[in-house]
C-alpha atoms as a PDB file:
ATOM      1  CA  UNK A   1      19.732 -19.584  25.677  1.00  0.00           C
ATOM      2  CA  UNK A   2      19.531 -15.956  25.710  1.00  0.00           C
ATOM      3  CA  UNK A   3      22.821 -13.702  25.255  1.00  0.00           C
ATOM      4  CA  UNK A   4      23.645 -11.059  26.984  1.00  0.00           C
ATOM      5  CA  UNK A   5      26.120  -9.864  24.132  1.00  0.00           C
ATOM      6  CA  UNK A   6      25.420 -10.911  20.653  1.00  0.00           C
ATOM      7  CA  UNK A   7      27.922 -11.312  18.665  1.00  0.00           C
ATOM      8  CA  UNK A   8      28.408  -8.370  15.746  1.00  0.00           C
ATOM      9  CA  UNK A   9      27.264 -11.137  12.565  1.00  0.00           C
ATOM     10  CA  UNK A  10      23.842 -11.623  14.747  1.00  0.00           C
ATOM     11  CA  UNK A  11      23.233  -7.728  14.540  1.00  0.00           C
ATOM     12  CA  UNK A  12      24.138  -7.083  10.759  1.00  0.00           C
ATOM     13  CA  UNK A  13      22.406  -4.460   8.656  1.00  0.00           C
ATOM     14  CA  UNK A  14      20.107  -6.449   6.669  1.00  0.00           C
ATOM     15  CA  UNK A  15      18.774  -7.833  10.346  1.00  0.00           C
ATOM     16  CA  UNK A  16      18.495  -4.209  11.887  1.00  0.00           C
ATOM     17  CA  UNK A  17      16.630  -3.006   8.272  1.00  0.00           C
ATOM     18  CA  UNK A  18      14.121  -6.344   8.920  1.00  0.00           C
ATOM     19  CA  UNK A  19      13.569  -5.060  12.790  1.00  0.00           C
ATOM     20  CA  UNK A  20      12.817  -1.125  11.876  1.00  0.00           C
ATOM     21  CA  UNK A  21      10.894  -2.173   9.132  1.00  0.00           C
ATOM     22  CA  UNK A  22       8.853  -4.824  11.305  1.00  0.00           C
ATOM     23  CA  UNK A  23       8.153  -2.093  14.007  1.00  0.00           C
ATOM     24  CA  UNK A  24       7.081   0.660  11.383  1.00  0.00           C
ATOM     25  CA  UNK A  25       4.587  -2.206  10.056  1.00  0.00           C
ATOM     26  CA  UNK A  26       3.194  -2.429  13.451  1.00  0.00           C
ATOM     27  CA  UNK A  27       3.492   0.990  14.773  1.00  0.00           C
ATOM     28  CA  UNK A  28       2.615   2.862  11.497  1.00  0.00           C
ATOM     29  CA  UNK A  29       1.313   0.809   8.195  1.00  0.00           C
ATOM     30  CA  UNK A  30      -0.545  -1.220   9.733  1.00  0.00           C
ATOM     31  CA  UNK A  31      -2.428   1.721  11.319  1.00  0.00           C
ATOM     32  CA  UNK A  32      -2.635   3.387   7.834  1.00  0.00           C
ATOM     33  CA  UNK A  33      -5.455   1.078   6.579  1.00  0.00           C
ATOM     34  CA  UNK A  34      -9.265   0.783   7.612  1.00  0.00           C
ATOM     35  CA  UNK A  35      -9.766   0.964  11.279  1.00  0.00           C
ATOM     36  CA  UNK A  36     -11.466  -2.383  11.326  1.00  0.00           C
ATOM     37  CA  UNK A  37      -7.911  -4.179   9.953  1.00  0.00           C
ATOM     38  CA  UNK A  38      -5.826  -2.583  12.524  1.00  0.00           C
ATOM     39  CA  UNK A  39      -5.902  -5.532  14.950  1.00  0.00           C
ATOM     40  CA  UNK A  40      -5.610  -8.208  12.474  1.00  0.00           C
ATOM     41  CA  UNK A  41      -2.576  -6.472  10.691  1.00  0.00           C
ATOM     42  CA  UNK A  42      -0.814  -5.924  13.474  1.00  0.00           C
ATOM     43  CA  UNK A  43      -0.856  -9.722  14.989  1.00  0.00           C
ATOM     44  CA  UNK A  44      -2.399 -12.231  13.185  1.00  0.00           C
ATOM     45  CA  UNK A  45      -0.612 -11.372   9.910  1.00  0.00           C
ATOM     46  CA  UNK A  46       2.439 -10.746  11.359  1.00  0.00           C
ATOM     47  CA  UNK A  47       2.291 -14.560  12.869  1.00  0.00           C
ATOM     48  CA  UNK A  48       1.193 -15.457   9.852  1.00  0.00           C
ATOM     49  CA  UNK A  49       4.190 -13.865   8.163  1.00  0.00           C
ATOM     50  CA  UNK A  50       6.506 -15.611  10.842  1.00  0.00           C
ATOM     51  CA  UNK A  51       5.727 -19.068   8.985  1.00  0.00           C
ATOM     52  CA  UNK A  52       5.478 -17.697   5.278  1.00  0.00           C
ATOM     53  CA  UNK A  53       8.462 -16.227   4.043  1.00  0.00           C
ATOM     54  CA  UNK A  54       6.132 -14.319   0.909  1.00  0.00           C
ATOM     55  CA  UNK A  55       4.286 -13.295   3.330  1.00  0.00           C
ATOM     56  CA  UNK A  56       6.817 -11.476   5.529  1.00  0.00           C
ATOM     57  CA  UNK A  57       8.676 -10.169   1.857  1.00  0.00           C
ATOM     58  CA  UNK A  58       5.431  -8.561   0.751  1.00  0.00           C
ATOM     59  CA  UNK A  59       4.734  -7.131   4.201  1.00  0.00           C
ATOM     60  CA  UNK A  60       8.335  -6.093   4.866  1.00  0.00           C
ATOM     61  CA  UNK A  61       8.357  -4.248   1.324  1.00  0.00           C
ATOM     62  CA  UNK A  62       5.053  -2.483   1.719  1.00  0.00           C
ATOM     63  CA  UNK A  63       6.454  -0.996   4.672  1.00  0.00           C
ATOM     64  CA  UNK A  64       9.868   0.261   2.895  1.00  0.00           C
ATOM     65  CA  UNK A  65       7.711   1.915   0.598  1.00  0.00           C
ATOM     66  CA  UNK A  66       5.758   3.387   3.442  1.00  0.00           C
ATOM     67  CA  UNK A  67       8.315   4.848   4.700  1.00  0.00           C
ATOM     68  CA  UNK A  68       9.640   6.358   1.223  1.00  0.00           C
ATOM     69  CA  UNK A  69       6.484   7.923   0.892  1.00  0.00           C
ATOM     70  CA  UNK A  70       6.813   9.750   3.888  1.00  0.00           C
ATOM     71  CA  UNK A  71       9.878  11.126   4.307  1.00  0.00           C
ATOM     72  CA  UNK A  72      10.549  14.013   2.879  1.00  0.00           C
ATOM     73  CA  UNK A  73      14.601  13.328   2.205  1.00  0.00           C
ATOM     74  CA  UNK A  74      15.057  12.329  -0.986  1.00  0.00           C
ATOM     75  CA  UNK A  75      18.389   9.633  -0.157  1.00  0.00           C
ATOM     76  CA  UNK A  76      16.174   7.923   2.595  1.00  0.00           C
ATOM     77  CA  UNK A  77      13.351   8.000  -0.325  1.00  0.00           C
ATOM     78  CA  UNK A  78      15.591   5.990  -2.627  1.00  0.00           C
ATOM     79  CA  UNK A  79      17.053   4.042  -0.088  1.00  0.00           C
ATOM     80  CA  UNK A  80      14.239   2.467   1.264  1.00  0.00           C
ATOM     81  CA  UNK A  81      12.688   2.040  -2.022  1.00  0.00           C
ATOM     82  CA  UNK A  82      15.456  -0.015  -3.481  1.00  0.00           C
ATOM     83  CA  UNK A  83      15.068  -1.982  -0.164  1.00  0.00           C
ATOM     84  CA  UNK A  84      11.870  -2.385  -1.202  1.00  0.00           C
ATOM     85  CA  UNK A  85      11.676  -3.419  -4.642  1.00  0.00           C
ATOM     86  CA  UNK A  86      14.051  -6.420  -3.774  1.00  0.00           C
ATOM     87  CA  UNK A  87      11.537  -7.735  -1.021  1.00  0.00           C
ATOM     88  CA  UNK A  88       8.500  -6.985  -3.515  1.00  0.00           C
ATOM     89  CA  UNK A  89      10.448  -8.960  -6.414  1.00  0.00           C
ATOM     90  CA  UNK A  90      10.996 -12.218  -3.254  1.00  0.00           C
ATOM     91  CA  UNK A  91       7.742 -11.689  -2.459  1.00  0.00           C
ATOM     92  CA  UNK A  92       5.798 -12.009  -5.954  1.00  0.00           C
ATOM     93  CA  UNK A  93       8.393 -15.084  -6.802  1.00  0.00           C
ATOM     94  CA  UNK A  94       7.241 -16.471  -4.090  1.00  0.00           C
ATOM     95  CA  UNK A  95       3.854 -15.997  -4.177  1.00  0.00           C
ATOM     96  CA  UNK A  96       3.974 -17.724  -7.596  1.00  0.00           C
ATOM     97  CA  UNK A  97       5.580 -20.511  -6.332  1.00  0.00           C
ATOM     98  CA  UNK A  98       2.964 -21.023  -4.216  1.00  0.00           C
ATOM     99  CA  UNK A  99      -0.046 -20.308  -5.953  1.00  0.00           C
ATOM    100  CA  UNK A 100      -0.521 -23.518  -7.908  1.00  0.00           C
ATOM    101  CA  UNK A 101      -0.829 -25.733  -4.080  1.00  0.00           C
ATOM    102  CA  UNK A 102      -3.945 -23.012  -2.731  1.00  0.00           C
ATOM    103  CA  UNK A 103      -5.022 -25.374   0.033  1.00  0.00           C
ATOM    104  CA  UNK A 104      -7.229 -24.801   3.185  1.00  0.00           C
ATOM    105  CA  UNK A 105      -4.206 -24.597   5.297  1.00  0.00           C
ATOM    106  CA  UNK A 106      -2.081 -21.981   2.762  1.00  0.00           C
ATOM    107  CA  UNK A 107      -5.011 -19.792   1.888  1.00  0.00           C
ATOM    108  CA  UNK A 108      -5.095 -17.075   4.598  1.00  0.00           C
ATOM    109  CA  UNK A 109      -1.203 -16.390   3.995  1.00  0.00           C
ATOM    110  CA  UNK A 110      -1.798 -16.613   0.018  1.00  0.00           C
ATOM    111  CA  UNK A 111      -4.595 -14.087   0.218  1.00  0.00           C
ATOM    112  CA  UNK A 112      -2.943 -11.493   2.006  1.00  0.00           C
ATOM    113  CA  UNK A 113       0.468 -11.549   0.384  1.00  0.00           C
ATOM    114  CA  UNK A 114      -1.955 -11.206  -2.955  1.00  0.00           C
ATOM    115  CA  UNK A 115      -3.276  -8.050  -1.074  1.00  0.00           C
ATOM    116  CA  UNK A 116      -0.040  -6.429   0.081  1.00  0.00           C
ATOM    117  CA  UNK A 117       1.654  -6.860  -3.521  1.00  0.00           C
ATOM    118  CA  UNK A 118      -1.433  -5.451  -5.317  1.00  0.00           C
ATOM    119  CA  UNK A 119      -0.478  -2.539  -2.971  1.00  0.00           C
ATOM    120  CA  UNK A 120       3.103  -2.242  -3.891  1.00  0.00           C
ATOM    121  CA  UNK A 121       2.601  -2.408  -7.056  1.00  0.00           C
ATOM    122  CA  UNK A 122       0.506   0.729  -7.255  1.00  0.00           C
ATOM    123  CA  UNK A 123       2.755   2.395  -5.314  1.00  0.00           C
ATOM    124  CA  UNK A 124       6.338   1.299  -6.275  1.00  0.00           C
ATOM    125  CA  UNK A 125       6.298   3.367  -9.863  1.00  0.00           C
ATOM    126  CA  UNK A 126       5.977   6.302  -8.371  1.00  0.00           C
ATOM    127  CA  UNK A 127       8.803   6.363  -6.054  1.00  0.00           C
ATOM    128  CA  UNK A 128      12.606   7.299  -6.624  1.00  0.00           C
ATOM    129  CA  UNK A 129      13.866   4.046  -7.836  1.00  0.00           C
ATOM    130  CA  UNK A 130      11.722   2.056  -9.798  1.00  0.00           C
ATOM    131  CA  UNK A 131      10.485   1.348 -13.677  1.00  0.00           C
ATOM    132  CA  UNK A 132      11.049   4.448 -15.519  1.00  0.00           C
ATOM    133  CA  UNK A 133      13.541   3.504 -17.335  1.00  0.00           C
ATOM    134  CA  UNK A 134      11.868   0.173 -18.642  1.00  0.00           C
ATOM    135  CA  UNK A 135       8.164   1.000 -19.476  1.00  0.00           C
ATOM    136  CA  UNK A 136       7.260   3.855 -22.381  1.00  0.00           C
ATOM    137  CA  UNK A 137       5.511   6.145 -18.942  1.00  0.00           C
ATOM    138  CA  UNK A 138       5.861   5.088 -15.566  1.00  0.00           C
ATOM    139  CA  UNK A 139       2.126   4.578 -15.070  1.00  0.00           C
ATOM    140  CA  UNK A 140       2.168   1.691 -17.588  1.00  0.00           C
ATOM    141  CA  UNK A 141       4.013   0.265 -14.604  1.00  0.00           C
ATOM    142  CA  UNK A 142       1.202  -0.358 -12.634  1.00  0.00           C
ATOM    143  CA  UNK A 143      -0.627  -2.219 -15.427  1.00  0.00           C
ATOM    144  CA  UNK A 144       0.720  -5.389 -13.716  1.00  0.00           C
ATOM    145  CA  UNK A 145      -2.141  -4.888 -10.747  1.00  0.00           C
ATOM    146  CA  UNK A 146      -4.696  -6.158 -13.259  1.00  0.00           C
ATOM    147  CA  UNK A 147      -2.913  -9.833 -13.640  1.00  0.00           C
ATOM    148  CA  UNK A 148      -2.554  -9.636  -9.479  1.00  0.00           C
ATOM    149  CA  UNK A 149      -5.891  -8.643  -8.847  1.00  0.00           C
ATOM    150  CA  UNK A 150      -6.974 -11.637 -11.745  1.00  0.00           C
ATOM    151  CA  UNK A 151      -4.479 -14.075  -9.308  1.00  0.00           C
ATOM    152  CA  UNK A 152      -6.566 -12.973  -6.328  1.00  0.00           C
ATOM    153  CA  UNK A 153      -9.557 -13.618  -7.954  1.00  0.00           C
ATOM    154  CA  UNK A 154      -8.712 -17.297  -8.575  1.00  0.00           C
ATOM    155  CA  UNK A 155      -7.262 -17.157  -4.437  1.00  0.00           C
ATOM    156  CA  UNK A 156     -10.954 -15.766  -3.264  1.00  0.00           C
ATOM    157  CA  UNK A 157     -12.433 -18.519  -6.066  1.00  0.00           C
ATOM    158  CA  UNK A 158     -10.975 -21.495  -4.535  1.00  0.00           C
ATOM    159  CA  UNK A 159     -10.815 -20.902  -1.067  1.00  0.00           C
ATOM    160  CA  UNK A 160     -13.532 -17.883  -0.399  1.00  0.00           C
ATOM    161  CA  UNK A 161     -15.260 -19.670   1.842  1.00  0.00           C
ATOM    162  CA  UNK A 162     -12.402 -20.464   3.942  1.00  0.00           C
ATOM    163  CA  UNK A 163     -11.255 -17.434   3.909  1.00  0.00           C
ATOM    164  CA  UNK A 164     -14.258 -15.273   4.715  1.00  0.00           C
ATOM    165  CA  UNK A 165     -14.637 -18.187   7.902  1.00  0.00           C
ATOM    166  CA  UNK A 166     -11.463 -17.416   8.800  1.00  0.00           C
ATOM    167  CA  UNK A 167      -9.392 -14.419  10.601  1.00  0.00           C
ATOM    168  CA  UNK A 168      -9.449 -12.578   7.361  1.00  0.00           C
ATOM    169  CA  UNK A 169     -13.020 -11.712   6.862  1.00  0.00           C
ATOM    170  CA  UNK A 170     -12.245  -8.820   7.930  1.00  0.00           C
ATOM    171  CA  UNK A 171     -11.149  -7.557   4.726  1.00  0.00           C
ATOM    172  CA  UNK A 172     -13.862  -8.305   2.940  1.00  0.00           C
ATOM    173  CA  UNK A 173     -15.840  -6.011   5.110  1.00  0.00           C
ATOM    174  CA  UNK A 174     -14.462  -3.066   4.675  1.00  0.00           C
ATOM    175  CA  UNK A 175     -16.199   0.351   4.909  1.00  0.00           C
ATOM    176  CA  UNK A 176     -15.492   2.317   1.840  1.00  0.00           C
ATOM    177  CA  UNK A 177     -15.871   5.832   1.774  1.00  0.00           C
ATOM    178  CA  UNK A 178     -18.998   6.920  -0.179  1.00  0.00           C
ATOM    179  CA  UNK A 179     -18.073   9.246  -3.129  1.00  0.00           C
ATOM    180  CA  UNK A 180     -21.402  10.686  -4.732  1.00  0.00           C
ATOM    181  CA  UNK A 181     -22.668   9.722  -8.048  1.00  0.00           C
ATOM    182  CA  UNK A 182     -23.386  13.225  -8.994  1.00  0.00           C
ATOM    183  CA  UNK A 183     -19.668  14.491  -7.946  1.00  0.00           C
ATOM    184  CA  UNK A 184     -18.263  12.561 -10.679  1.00  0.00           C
ATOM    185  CA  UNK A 185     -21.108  12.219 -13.144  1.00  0.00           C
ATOM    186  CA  UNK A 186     -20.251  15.384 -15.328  1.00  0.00           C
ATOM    187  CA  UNK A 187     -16.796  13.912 -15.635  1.00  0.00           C
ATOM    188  CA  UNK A 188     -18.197  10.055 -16.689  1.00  0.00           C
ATOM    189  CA  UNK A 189     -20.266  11.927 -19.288  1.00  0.00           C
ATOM    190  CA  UNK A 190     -16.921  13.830 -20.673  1.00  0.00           C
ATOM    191  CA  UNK A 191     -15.587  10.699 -20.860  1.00  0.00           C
ATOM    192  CA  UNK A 192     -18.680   9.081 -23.000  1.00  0.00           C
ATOM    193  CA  UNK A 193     -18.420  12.399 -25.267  1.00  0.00           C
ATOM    194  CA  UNK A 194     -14.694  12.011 -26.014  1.00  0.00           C
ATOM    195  CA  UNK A 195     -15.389   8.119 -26.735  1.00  0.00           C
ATOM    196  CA  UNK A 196     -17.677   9.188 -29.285  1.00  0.00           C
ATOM    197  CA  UNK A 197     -15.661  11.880 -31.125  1.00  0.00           C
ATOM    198  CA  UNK A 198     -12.391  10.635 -30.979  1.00  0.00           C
ATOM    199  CA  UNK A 199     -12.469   6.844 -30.910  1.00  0.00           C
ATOM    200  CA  UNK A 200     -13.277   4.751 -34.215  1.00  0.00           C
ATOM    201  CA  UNK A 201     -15.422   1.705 -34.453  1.00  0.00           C
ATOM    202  CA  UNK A 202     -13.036  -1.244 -33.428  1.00  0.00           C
ATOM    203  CA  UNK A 203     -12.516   0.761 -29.944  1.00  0.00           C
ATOM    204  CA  UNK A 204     -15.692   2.626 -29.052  1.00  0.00           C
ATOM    205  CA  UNK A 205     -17.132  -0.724 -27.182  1.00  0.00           C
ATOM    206  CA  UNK A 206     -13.738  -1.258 -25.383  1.00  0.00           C
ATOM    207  CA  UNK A 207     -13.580   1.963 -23.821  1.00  0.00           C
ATOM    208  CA  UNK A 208     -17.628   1.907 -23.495  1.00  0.00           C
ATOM    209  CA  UNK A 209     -16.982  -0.916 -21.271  1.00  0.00           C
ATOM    210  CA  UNK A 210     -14.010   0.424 -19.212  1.00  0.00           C
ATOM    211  CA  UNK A 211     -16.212   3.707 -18.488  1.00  0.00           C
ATOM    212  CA  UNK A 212     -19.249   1.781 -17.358  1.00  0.00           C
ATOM    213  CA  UNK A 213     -17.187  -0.600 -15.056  1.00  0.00           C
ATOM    214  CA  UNK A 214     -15.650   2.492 -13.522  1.00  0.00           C
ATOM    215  CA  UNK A 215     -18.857   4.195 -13.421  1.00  0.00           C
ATOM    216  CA  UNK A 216     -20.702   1.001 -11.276  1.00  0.00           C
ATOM    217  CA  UNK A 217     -17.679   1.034  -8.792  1.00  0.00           C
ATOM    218  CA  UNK A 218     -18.935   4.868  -8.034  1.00  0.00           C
ATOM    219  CA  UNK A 219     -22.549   3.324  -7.798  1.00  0.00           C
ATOM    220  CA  UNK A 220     -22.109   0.765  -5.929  1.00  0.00           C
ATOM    221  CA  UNK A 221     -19.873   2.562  -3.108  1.00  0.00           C
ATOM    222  CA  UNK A 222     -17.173  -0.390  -4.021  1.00  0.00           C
ATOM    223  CA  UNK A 223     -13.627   0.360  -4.011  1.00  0.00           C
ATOM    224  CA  UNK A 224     -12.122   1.608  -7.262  1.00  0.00           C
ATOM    225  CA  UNK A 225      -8.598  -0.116  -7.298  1.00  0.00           C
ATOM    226  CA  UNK A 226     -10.032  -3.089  -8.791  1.00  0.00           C
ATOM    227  CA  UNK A 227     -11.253  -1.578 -11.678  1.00  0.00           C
ATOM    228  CA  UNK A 228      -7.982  -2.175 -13.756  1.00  0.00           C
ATOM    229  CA  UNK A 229      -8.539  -6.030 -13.063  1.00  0.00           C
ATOM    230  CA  UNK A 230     -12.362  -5.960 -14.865  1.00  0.00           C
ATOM    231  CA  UNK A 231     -11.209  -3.321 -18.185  1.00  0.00           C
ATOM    232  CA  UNK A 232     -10.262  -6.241 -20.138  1.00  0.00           C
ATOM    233  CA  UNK A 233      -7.369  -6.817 -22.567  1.00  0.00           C
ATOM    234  CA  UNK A 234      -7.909  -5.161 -25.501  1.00  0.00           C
ATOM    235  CA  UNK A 235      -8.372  -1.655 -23.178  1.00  0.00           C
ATOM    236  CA  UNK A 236      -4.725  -2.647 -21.694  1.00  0.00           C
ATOM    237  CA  UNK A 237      -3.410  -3.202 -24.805  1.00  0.00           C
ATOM    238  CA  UNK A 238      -4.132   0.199 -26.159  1.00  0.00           C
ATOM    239  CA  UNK A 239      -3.509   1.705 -22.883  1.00  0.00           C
ATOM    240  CA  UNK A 240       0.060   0.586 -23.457  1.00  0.00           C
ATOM    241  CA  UNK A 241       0.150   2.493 -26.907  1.00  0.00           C
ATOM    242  CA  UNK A 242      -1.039   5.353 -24.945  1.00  0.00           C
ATOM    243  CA  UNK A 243      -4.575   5.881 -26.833  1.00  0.00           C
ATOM    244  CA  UNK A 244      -5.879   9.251 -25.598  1.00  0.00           C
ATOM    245  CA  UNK A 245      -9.170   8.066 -24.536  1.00  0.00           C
ATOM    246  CA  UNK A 246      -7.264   5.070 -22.671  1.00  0.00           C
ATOM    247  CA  UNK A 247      -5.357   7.423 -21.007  1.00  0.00           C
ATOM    248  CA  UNK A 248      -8.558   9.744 -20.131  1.00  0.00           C
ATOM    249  CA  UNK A 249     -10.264   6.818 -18.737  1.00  0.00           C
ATOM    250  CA  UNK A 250      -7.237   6.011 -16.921  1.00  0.00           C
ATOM    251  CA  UNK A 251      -6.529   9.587 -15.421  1.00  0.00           C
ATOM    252  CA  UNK A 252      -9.982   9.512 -14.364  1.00  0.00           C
ATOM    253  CA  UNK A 253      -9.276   6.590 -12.675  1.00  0.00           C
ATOM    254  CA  UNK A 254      -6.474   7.433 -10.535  1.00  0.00           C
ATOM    255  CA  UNK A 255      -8.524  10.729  -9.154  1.00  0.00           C
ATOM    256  CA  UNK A 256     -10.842   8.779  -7.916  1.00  0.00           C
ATOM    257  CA  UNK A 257      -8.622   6.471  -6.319  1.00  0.00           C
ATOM    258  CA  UNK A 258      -7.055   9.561  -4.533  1.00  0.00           C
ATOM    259  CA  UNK A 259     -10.290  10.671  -3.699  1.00  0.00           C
ATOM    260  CA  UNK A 260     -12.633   7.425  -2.800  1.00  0.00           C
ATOM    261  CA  UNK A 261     -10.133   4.854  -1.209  1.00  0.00           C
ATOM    262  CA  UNK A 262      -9.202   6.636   1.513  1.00  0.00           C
ATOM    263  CA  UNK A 263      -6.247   4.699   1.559  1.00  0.00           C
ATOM    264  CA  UNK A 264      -2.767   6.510   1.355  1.00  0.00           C
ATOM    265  CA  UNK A 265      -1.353   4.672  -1.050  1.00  0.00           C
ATOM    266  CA  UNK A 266      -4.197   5.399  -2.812  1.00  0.00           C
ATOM    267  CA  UNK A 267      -4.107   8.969  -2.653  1.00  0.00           C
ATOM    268  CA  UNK A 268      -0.197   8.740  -3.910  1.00  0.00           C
ATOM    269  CA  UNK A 269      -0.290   6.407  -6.645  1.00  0.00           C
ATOM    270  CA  UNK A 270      -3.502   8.576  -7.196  1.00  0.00           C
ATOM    271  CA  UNK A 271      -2.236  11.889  -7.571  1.00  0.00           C
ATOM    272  CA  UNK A 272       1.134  10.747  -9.200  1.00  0.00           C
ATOM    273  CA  UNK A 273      -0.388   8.910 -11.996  1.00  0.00           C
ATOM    274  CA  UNK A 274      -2.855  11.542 -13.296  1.00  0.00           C
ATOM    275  CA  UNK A 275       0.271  13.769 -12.753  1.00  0.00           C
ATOM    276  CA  UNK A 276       1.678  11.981 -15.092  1.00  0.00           C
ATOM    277  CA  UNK A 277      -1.370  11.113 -17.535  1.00  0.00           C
ATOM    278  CA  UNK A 278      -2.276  14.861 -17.390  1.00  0.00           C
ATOM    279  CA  UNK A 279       1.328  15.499 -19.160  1.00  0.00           C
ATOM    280  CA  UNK A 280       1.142  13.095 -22.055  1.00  0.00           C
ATOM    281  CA  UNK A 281      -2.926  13.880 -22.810  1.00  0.00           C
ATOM    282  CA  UNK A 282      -1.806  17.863 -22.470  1.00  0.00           C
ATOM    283  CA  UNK A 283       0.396  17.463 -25.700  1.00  0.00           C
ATOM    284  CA  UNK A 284      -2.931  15.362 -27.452  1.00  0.00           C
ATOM    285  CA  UNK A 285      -4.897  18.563 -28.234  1.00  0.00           C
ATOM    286  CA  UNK A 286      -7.793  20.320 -26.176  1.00  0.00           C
ATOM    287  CA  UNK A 287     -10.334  18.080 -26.740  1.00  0.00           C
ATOM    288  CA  UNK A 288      -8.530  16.734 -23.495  1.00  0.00           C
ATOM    289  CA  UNK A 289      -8.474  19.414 -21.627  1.00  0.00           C
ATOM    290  CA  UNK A 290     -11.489  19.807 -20.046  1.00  0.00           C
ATOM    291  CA  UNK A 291     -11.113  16.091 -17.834  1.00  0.00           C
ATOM    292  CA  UNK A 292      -7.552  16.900 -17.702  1.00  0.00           C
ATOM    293  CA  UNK A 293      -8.112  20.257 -15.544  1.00  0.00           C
ATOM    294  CA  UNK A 294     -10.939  18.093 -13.394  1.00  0.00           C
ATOM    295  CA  UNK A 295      -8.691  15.691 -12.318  1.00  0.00           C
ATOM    296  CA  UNK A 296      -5.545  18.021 -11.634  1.00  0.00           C
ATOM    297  CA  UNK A 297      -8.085  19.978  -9.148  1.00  0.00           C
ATOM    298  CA  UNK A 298      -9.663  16.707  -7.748  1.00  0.00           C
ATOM    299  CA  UNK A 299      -6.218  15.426  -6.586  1.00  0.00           C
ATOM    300  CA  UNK A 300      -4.641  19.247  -5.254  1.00  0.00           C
ATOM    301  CA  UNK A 301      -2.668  19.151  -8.285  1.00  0.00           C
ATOM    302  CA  UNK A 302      -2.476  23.025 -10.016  1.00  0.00           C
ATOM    303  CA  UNK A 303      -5.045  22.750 -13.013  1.00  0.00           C
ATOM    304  CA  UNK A 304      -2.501  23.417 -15.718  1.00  0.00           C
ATOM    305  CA  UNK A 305       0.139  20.581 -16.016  1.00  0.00           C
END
């Protein structure tokens, strides 16, 4: 029965944080994607989130770092950042825990807490509180997203069918913003150049291969976000040691993430990781320069780092 006065323990902090995140979710995040999600993020998720706790962490901590983004006082930053990297931590455990019982009746909820944490996990590096002190750069801390994106693969593998039949076939429709071949081609072929002065024989084919899947997202009007899922190891691996052609390839990629998704948490983790690439490749020499200034400019940054 419903009370007029709830007692103080019903109305504690951690419940009020749940509510205003909730209502920025439906008033604000949700509205932030395509306009063809809207609806479907704003109720049949949430239900969906009402019965699957992952669901409702990943959701909940997409919206904390909505908000982080943007606010422009630095305490509320950090605290609702550290709010939510503790849901994003619940919500990947327990996506895990989940993930080995993908069944007709689980799928929908899987799926979309595999979406939501792809998206925090671009974004969370970037923001106040978060991996800097643990990874070499903070971009490196986004190299997670390519075992995620691998994990939603296997999701779409087994159950794609029931998915796409379902409520969520929305998202695999979505209108991506068309980004011209030629406004990026000059930049590709800087990239190819640099591959072939700077890179020795063991590497040339791995970064070959990271440039021409990046190149036939731009072609085919696809998203670029995935991108990091189809680079393969060996490019993460030296990515990690901070190669300079890794790193170019990389930069590159985050411009046109700011500049093709559309998406606003594309155009931060965008523009904060070739911030960041920009810096380390600007102390590599000035063969660098040259995709280095493009990218700055692309994302609004100023073209000297």
């Amino acid at each position: 029965m419903y009370q007029d006065s709830p007692d103080e323990e019903s109305w504690n902090p951690n419940r009020v944080r749940e509510l205003e995140l909730l209502h920025h979710w439906c008033m604000k995040t949700s509205n932030s994607f395509t306009p063809e999600l809207v609806g479907l993020l704003q109720d049949y998720l949430v239900k969906e989130a009402l019965n699957n706790t992952h669901l409702m962490e990943a959701l909940l901590a997409l919206a904390s770092f909505h908000i982080a983004c943007e606010t422009n006082d630095s305490a509320v930053s950090r605290d609702f950042t550290g709010t939510g990297m503790s849901y994003q931590t619940r919500a990947i455990a327990g996506l895990r825990a989940v993930l080995g019982s993908v069944s007709p009746e689980n799928c929908d909820p899987i799926f979309a807490s595999s979406v939501l944490i792809m998206v925090c996990v671009m974004v969370s590096p970037f923001l106040p509180v978060g991996h800097s002190r643990t990874f070499n750069f903070v971009a490196e801390a986004i190299l997670p997203l390519a075992d995620i994106l691998r994990g939603l693969g296997l999701v779409i593998e087994t159950s794609q069918r029931r998915v796409q039949q379902g409520r969520l076939s929305g998202m695999f429709n979505v209108t991506w913003p068309s980004l011209p071949y030629s406004a990026v081609s000059s930049t590709i072929e800087n990239l190819r150049k640099l591959n072939a002065s700077v890179s020795d024989s063991s590497t040339t084919c791995v970064f070959e291969h990271a440039i021409q899947a990046l190149e036939q997202r731009i072609l085919d009007n696809s998203a670029v976000f995935p991108w990091i899922a189809l680079t393969g190891l060996e490019y993460i691996e030296h990515l990690k040691m901070q190669n300079g052609v890794a790193l170019a390839i990389f930069m590159v990629w985050g411009a046109l993430m700011s500049m093709a998704d559309n998406m606003w948490w594309g155009r931060f983790s965008g523009k904060n990781l070739v911030n960041e690439t920009s810096i380390i490749l600007s102390s590599k020499g000035e063969r660098y320069a040259c995709v280095v200034t493009w990218c700055r400019r692309e994302v609004g940054l100023s073209e000297t780092s």
